[in-house]
Protein backbone atom coordinates (compact mmCIF):
# COMPACT_ATOMS: atom_id res chain seq x y z
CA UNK A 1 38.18 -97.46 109.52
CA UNK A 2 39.07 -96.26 113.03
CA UNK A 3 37.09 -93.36 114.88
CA UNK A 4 38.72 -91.36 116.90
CA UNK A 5 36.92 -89.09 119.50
CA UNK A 6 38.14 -85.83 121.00
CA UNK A 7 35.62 -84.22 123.59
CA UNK A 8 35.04 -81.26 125.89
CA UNK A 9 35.80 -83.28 129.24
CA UNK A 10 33.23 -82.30 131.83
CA UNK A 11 34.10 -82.60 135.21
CA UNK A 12 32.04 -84.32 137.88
CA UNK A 13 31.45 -80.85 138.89
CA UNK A 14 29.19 -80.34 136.17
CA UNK A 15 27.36 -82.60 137.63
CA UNK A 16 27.50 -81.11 141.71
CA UNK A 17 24.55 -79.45 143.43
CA UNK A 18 24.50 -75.87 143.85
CA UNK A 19 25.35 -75.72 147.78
CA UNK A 20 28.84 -77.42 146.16
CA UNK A 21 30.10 -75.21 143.62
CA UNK A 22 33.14 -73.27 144.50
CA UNK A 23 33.61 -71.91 141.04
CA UNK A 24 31.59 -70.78 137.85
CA UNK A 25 28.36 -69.93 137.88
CA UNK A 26 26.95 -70.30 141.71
CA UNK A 27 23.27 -69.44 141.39
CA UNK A 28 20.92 -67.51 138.61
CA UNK A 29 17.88 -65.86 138.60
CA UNK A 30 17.15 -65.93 135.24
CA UNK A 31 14.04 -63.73 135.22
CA UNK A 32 15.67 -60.98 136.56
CA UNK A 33 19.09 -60.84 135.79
CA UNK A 34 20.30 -59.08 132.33
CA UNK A 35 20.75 -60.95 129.98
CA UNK A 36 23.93 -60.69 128.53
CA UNK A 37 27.72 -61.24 128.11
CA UNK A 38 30.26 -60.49 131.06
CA UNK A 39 34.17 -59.37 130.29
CA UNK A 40 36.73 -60.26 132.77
CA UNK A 41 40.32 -60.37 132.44
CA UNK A 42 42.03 -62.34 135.13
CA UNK A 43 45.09 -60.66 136.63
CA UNK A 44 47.13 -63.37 136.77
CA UNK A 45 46.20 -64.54 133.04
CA UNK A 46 46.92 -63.53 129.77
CA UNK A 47 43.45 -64.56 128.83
CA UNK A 48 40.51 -61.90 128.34
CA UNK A 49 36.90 -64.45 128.70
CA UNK A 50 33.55 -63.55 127.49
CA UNK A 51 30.90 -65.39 129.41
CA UNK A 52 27.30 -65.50 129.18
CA UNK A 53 25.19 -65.59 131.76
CA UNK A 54 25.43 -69.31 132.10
CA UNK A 55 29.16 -68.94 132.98
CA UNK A 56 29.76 -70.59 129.08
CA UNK A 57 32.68 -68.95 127.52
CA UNK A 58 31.97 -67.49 123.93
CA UNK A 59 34.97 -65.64 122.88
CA UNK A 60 38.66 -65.31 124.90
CA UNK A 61 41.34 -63.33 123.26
CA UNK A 62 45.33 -64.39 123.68
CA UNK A 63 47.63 -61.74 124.54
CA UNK A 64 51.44 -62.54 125.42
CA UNK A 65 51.77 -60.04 128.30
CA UNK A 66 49.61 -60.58 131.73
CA UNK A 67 46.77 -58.07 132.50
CA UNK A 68 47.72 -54.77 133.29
CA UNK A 69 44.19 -54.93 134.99
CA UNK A 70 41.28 -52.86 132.74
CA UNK A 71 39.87 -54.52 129.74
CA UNK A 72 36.67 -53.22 127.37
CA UNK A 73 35.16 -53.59 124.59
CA UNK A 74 34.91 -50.88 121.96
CA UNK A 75 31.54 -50.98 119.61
CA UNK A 76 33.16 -52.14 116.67
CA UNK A 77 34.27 -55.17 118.84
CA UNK A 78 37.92 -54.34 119.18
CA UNK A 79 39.19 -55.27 122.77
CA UNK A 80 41.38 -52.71 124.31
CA UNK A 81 43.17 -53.96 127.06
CA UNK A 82 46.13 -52.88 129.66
CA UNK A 83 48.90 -55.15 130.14
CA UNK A 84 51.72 -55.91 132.14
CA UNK A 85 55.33 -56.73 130.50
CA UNK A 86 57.59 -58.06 132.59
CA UNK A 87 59.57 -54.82 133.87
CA UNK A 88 61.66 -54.18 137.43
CA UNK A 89 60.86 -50.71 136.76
CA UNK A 90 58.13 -48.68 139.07
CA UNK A 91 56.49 -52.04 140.57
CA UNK A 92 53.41 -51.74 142.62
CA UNK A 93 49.69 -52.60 143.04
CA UNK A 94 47.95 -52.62 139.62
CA UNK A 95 51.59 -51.94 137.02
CA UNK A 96 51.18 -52.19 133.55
CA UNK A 97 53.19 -50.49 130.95
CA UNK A 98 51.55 -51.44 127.52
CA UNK A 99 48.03 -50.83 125.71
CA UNK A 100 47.02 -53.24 123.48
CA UNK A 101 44.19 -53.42 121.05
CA UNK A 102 42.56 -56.71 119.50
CA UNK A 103 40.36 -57.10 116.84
CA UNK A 104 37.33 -59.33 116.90
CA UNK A 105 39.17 -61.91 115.14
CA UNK A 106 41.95 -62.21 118.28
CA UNK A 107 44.40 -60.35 116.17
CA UNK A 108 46.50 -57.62 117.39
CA UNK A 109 45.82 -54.74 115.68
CA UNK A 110 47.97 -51.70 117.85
CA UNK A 111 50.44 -51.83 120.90
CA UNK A 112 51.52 -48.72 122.74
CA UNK A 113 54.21 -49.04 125.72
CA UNK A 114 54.71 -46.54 128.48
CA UNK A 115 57.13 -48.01 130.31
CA UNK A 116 61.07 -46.77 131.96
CA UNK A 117 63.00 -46.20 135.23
CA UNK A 118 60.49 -42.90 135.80
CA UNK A 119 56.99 -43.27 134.26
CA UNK A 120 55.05 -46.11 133.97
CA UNK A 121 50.68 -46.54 132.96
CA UNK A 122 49.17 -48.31 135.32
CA UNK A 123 45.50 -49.82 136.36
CA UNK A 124 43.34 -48.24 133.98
CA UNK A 125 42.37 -47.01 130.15
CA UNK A 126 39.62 -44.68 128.81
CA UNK A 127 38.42 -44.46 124.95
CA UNK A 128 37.65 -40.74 123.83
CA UNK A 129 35.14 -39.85 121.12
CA UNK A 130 37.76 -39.10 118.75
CA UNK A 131 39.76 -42.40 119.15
CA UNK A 132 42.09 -41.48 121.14
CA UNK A 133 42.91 -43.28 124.88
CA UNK A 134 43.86 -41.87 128.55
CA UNK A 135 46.13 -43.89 130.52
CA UNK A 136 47.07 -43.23 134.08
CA UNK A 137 50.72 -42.75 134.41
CA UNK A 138 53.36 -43.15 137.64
CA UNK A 139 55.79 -40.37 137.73
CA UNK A 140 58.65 -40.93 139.78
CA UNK A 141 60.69 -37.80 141.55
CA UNK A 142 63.43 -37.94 143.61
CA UNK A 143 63.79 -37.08 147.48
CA UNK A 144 65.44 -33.69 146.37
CA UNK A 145 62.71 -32.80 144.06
CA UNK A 146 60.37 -33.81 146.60
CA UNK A 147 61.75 -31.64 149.62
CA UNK A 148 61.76 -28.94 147.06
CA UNK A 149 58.63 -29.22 146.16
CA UNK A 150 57.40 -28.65 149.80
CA UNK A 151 57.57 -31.97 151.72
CA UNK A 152 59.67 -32.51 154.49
CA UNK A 153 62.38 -35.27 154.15
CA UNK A 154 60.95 -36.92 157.71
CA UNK A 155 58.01 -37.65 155.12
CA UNK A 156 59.82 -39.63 152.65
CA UNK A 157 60.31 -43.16 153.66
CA UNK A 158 61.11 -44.86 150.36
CA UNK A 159 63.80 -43.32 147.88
CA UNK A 160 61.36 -41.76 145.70
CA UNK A 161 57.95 -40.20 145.59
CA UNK A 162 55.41 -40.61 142.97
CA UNK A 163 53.33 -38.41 141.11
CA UNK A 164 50.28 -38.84 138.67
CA UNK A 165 49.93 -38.12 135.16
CA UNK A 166 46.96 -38.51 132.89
CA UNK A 167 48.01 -38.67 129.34
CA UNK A 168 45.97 -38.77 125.74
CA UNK A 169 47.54 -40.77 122.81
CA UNK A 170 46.39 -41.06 119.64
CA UNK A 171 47.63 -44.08 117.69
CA UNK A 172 50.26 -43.56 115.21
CA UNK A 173 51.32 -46.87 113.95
CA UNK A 174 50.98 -50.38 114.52
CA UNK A 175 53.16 -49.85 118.06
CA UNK A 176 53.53 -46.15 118.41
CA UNK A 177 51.33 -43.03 120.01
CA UNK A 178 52.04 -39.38 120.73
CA UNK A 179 51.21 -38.36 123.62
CA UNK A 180 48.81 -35.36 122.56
CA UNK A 181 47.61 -33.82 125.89
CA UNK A 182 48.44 -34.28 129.88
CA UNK A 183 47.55 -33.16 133.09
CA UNK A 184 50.17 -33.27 135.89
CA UNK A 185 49.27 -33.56 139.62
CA UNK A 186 53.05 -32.53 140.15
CA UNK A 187 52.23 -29.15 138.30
CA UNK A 188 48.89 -28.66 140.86
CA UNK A 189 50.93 -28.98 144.12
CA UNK A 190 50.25 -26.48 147.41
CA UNK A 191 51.96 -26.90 150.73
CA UNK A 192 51.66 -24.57 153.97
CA UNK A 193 54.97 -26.18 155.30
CA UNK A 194 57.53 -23.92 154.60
CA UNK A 195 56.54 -20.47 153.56
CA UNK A 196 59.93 -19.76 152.07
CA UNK A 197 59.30 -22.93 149.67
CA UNK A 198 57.56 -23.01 146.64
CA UNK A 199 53.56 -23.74 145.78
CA UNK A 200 53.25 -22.02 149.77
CA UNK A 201 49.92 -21.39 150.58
CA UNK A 202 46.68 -21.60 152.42
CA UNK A 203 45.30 -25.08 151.90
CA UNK A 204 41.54 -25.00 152.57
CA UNK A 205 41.60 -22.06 150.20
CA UNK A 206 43.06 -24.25 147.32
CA UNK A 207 40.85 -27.35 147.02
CA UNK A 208 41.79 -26.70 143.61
CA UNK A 209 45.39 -28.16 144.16
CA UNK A 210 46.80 -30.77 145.94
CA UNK A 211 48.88 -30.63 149.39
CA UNK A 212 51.90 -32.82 149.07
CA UNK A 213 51.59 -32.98 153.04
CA UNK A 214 48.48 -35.17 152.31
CA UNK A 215 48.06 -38.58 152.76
CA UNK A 216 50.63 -41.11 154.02
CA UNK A 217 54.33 -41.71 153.52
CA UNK A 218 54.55 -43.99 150.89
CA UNK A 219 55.99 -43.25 147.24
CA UNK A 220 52.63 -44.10 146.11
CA UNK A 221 51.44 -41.84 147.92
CA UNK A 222 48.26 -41.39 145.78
CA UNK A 223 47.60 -44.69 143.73
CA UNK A 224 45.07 -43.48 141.29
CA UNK A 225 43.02 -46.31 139.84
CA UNK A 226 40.38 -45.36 137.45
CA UNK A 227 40.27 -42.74 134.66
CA UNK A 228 37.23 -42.07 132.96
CA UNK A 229 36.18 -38.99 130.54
CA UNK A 230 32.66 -36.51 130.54
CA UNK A 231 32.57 -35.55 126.79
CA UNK A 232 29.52 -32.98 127.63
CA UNK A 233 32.00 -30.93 130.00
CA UNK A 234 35.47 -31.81 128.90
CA UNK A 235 36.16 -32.87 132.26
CA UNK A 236 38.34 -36.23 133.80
CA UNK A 237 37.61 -37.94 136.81
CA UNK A 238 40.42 -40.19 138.09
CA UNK A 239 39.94 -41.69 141.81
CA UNK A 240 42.79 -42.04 144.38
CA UNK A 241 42.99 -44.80 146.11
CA UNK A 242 45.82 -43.96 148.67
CA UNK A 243 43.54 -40.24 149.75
CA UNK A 244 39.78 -41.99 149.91
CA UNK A 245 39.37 -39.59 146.86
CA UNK A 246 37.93 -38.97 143.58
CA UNK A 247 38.84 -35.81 141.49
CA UNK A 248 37.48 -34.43 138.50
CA UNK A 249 39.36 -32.12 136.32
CA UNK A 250 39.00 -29.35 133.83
CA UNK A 251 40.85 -30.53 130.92
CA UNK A 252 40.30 -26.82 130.00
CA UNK A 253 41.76 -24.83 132.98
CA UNK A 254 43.80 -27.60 134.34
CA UNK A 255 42.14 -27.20 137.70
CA UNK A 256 40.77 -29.91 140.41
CA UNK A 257 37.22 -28.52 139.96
CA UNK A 258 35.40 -31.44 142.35
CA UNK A 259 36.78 -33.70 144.79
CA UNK A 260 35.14 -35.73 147.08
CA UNK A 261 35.42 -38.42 149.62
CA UNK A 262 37.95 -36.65 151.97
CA UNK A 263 37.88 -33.56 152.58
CA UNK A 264 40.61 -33.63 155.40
CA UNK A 265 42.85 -33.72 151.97
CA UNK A 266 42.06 -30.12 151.88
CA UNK A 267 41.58 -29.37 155.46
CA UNK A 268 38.25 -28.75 155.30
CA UNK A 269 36.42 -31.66 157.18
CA UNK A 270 37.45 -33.85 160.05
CA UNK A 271 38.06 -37.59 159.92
CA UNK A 272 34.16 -38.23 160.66
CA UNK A 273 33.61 -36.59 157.38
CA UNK A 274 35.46 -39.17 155.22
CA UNK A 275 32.95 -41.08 153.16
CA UNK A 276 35.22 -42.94 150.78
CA UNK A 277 37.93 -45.48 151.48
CA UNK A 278 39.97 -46.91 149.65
CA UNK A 279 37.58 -46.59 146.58
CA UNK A 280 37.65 -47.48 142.46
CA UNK A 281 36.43 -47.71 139.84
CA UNK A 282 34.58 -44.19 139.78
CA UNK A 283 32.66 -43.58 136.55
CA UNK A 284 29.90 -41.14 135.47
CA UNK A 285 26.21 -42.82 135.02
CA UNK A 286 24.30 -42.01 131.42
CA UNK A 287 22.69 -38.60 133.47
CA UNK A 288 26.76 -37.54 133.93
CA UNK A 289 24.82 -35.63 137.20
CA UNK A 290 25.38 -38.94 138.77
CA UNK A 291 28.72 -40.56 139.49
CA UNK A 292 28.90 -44.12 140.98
CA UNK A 293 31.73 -45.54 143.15
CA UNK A 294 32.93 -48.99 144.34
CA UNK A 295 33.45 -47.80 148.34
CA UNK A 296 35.46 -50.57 149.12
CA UNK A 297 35.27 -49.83 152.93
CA UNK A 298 38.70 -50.63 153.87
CA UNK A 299 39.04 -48.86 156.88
CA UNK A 300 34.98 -47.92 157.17
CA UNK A 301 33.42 -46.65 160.54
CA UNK A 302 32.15 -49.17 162.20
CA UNK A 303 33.76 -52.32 160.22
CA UNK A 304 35.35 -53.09 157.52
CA UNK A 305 32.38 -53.87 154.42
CA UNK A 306 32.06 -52.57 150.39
CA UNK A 307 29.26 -51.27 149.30
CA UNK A 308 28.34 -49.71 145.88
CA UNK A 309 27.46 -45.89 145.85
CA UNK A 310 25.86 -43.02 144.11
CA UNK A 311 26.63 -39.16 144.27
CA UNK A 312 24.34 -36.52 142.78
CA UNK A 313 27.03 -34.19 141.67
CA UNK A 314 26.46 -30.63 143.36
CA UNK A 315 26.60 -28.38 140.37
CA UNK A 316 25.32 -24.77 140.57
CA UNK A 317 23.99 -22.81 138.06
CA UNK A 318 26.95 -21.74 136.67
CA UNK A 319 28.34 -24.81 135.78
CA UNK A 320 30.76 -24.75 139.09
CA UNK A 321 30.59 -27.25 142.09
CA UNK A 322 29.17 -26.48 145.55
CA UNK A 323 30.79 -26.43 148.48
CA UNK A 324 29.28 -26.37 152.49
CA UNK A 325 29.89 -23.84 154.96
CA UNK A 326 32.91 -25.49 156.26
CA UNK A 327 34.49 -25.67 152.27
CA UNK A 328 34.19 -29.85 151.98
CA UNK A 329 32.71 -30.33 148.66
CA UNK A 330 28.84 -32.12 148.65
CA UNK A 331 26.91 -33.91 149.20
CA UNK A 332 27.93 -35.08 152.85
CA UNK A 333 27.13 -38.84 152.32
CA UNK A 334 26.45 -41.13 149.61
CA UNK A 335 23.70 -42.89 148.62
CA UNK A 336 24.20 -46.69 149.15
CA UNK A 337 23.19 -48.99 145.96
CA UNK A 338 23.93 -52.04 147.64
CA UNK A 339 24.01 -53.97 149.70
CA UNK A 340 21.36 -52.59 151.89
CA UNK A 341 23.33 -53.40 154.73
CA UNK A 342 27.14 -53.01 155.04
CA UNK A 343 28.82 -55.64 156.78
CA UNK A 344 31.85 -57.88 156.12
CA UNK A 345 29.78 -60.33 154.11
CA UNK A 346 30.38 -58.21 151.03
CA UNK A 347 33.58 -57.24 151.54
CA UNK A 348 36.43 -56.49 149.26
CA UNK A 349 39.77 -55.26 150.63
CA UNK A 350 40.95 -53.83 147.01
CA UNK A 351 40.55 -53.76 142.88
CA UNK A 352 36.99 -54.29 142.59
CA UNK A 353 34.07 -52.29 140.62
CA UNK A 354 30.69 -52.06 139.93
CA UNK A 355 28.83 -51.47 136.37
CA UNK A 356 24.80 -49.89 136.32
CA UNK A 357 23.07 -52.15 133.79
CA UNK A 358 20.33 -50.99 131.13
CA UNK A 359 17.60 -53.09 133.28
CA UNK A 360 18.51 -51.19 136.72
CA UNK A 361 20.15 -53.85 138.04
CA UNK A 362 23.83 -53.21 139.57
CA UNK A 363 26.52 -55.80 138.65
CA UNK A 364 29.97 -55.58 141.04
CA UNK A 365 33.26 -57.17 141.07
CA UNK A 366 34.63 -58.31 144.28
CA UNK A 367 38.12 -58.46 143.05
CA UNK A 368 40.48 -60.24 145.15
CA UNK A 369 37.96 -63.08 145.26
CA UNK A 370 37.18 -63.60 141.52
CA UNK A 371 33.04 -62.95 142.38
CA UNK A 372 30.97 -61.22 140.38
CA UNK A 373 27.63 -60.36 142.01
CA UNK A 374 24.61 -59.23 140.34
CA UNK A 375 21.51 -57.28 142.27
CA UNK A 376 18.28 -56.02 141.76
CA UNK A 377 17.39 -52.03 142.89
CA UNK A 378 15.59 -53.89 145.93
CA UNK A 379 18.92 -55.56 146.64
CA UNK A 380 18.18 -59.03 145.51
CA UNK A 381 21.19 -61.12 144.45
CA UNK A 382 20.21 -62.68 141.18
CA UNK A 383 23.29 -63.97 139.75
CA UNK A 384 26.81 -64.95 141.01
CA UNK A 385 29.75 -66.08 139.54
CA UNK A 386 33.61 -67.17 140.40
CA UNK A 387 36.60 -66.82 138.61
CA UNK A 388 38.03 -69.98 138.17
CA UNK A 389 41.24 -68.81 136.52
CA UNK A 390 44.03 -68.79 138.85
CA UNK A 391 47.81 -68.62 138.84
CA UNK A 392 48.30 -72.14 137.28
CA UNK A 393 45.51 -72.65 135.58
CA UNK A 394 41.71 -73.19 135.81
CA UNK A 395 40.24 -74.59 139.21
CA UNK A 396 37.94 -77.24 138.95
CA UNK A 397 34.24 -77.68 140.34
CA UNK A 398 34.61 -78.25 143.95
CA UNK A 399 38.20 -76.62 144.64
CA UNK A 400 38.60 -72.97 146.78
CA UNK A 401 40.01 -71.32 143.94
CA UNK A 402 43.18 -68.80 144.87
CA UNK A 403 44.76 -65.78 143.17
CA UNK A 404 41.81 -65.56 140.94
CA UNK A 405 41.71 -61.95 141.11
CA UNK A 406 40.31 -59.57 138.86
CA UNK A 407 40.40 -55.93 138.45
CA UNK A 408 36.68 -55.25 137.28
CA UNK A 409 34.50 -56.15 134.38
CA UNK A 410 31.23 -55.12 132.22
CA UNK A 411 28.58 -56.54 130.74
CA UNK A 412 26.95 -56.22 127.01
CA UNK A 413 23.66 -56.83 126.42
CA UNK A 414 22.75 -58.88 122.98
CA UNK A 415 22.20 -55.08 121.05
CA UNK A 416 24.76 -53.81 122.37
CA UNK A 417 27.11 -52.46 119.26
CA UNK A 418 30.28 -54.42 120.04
CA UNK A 419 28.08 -58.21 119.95
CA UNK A 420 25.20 -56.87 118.51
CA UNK A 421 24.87 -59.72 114.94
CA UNK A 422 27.78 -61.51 115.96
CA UNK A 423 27.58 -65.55 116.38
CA UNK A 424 28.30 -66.41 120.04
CA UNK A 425 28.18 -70.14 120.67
CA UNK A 426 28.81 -71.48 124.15
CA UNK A 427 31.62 -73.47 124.13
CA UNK A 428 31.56 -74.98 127.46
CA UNK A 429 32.35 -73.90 131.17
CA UNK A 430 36.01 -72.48 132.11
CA UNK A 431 35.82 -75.54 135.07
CA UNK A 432 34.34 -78.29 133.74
CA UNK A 433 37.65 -78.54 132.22
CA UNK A 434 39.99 -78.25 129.44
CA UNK A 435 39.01 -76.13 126.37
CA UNK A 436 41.97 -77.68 124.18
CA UNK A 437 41.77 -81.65 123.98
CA UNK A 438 44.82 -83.65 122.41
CA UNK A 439 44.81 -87.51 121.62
CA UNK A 440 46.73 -89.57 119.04
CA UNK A 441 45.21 -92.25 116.88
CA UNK A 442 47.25 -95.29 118.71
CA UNK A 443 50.34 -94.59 117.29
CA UNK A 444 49.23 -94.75 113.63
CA UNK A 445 51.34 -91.34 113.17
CA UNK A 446 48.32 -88.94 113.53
CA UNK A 447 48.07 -86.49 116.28
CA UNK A 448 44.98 -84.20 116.87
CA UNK A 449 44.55 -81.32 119.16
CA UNK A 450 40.74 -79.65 119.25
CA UNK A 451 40.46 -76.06 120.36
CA UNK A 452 37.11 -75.65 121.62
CA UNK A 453 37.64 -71.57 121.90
CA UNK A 454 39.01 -70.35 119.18
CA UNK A 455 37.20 -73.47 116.68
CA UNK A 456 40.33 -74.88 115.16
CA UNK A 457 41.93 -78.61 114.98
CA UNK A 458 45.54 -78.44 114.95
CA UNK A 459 46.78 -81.82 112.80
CA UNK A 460 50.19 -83.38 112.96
CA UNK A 461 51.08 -86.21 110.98
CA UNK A 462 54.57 -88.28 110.99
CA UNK A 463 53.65 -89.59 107.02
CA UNK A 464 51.86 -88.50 103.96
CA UNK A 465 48.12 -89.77 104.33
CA UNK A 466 44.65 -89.11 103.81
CA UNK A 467 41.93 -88.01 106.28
CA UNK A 468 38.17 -87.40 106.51
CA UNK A 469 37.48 -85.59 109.60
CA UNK A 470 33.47 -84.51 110.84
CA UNK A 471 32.36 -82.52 113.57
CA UNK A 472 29.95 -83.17 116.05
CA UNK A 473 28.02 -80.97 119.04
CA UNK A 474 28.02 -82.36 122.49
CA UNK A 475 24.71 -84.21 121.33
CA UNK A 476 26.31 -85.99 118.45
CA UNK A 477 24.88 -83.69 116.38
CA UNK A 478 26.81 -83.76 112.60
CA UNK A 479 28.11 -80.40 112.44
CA UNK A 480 29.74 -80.69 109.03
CA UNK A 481 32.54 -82.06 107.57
CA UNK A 482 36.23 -80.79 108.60
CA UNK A 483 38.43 -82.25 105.98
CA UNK A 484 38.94 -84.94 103.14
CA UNK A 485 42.23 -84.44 101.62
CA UNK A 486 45.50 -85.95 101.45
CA UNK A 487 47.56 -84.63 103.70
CA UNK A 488 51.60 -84.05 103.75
CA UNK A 489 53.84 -84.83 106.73
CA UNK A 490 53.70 -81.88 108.69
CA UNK A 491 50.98 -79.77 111.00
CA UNK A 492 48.07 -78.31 109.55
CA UNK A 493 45.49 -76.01 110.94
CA UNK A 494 41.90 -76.35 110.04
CA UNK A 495 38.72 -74.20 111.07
CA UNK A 496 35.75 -76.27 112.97
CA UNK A 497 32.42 -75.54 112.91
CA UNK A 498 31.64 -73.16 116.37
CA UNK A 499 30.20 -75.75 119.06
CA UNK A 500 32.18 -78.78 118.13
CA UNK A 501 33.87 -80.76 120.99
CA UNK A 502 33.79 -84.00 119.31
CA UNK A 503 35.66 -85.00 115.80
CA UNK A 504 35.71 -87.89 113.91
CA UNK A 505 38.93 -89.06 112.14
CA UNK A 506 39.30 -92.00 109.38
């Protein structure tokens, strides 16, 4: 009889002192952070992780497309993700192309693809009550349209210039959607430039359009990069990256009914009224009075440095949004979250976002770095973690990780619908190293390979034989037995018990 042992192999990082770790889990406060499970997609993976909050993965789900950057979880479980086919079409910061939705299971349950030479989705997605999805969508226009349109060809430095779309779908088949409602900021355009042109008129008096004078040069001139929905008011906010800008919109009038951040956009402020820059991941707080922002501070007065912010949103009695004397929109400054104090120590140049947990506490994604940082309402870091997925791979305890971005992430407590009664078993650290273990059985004709994530050994034999296969927990722990069969020559795929990393063969 002949055991053969497959493992989880730990890493001597597993094993390193905190003032060490470069990756994983960096430092927990146990007591005061929420306890829970983090979501991250890695941009450079086609891997979606859930973590706890001891950096152990307990679910991943496959896709065969790269993130398009967003990923959530519904409450029945389902994770809707963007992604990114490979496409020469429309390429810029945060492309995608393609929806996708998973079931619990990892199985692929709908696919929807907007994607061509003129229109692509892009950064973010947004579940509706009724099923349905928004996606942000590029909208390319030529040079000719764009002159015509009001902006002057000595502002067109690339051979197109793009505009943003915000479209509903609701699913129609297994890879299909109609496209059931959409808001154009093509069909909201103003311009003072040429008062024999079209959409000619007095900007500060139209906050409720866009000037296509705004901003910079660029194509992307805007760059939205978050989309979210406020079911009490029928309203979407989307936030513009390239204008230090969010907007919210009447999905009943069609009209730009708040926007904030900078109000030079409108000529109504001066540049020592912008607030925002360079800014995602807006989203409304449970009181939808409230909107919070990741300020990534790109660009900030006095130094570059992110912080996390708060607006109380100005609303009259009416319903409408208040402006000041001078027209900008309220309230004149933010309230900081955290840190407490701005400075290039918390610093992220782009992607990024920040999530308000059920306990108070504020949990933010620096993005280009991979770190996720967790803080108390007094400002207290309580729990940090690094993305060790990068562009080959996993980095190991004790390596700089690189091009472990990630676009932004959430958190689910243990009630929380979508993991609420589910079994999540820790199966072992992205960096202590590999989650799929192979090994033969000294060329005997047997071939194993143990996937620790999705609980499966994959069995290939060269001859018909029989096996009796066990699993064990990382504490040698009998788990239960696998198999005891006769096998054919072939490969065959059988289910483990959740926590194995060590199987028996004879």
């Amino acid at each position: 009889m002949q055991i053969l042992a497959l493992a989880l192999l730990f890493a001597a990082g597993s094993a390193v002192g905190l003032a060490q770790r470069t990756v994983g889990l960096i430092s927990q406060d146990a007591s005061r952070s929420f306890k829970g499970y983090t979501l991250f997609a890695p941009v450079v993976s086609r891997n979606t992780y859930l973590i706890d909050n001891e950096g152990q993965v307990v679910k991943t789900w496959q896709s065969t497309n790269n993130a398009g950057q967003a990923a959530m979880l519904l409450d029945d479980g389902s994770l809707l993700r963007t992604a990114a086919p490979p496409s020469q079409w429309m390429q810029g910061g945060g492309a995608g192309g393609m929806v996708e939705l998973y079931d619990w299971s990892g199985a692929k349950v709908w696919s929807y693809t907007h994607l061509s030479q003129t229109a692509r989705s892009h950064h973010d997605v947004e579940i509706l009550p009724n099923g349905n999805i928004l996606l942000l969508v590029w909208e390319s226009h030529t040079i000719d349209e764009a002159v015509a349109a009001g902006r002057p060809r000595s502002r067109l430095i690339e051979n197109a210039l793009w505009s943003e779309r915000v479209i509903e779908v609701r699913r129609t088949g297994p890879t299909t959607g109609e496209v059931v409602w959409s808001w154009s900021s093509w069909d909201h355009m103003i311009q003072d430039a040429n008062p024999a042109g079209p959409n000619f008129g007095v900007v500060s008096q139209n906050a409720n359009r866009v000037d296509i004078n705004a901003g910079d040069t660029r194509a992307d001139w805007l760059h939205a990069n978050s989309v979210r929905y406020n079911a009490k008011r029928d309203e979407v906010m989307i936030s513009l990256h390239n204008l230090d800008e969010i907007w919210i919109i009447s999905r009943k009038t069609g009209d730009i009914v708040y926007r904030y951040g900078n109000p030079q956009n409108y000529k109504s402020g001066t540049p020592q009224n912008q607030v925002l820059f360079g800014q995602h991941d807006a989203r409304w707080l449970d009181d939808d009075r409230f909107v919070m922002i990741f300020n990534n501070g790109n660009g900030r007065f006095g130094g570059n440095g992110s912080s996390v912010d708060v607006i109380e949103l100005p609303r009259n009695e009416d319903g409408t949004y208040r402006r000041n004397s001078k027209g900008a929109f309220e309230p004149a400054a933010p309230t900081v979250l955290f840190p407490k104090k701005i400075s290039t120590s918390y610093y992220a140049q782009n992607i990024s976002g920040a999530t308000m947990l059920p306990n108070g506490n504020v949990l933010t994604c620096l993005g280009p770095s991979g770190t996720f940082v967790e803080a108390t309402p007094e400002g207290d870091e309580v729990w940090r973690y690094v993305s060790p997925v990068i562009m080959n791979g996993i980095a190991t305890q004790g390596q700089t990780p690189r091009n472990n971005m990630v676009f932004k992430i959430y958190r689910y407590g243990p009630d929380h619908p979508a993991v609420a009664g589910r079994t999540l078993t820790p199966r072992g650290r992205l960096e202590d190293g590999p989650l799929s273990v192979s090994t033969s059985d000294d060329g005997k004709g047997l071939t194993c390979q143990l996937d620790v994530l999705q609980s499966r050994l994959v069995i290939t034999a060269d001859t018909d034989r029989h096996v009796t296969i066990d699993a064990y927990d990382l504490q040698g722990r009998l788990l239960g037995r696998v198999a005891n069969e006769d096998l054919a020559a072939g490969t065959h795929v059988r289910s483990v018990p959740p926590g194995t990393y060590v199987v028996s063969m004879r």
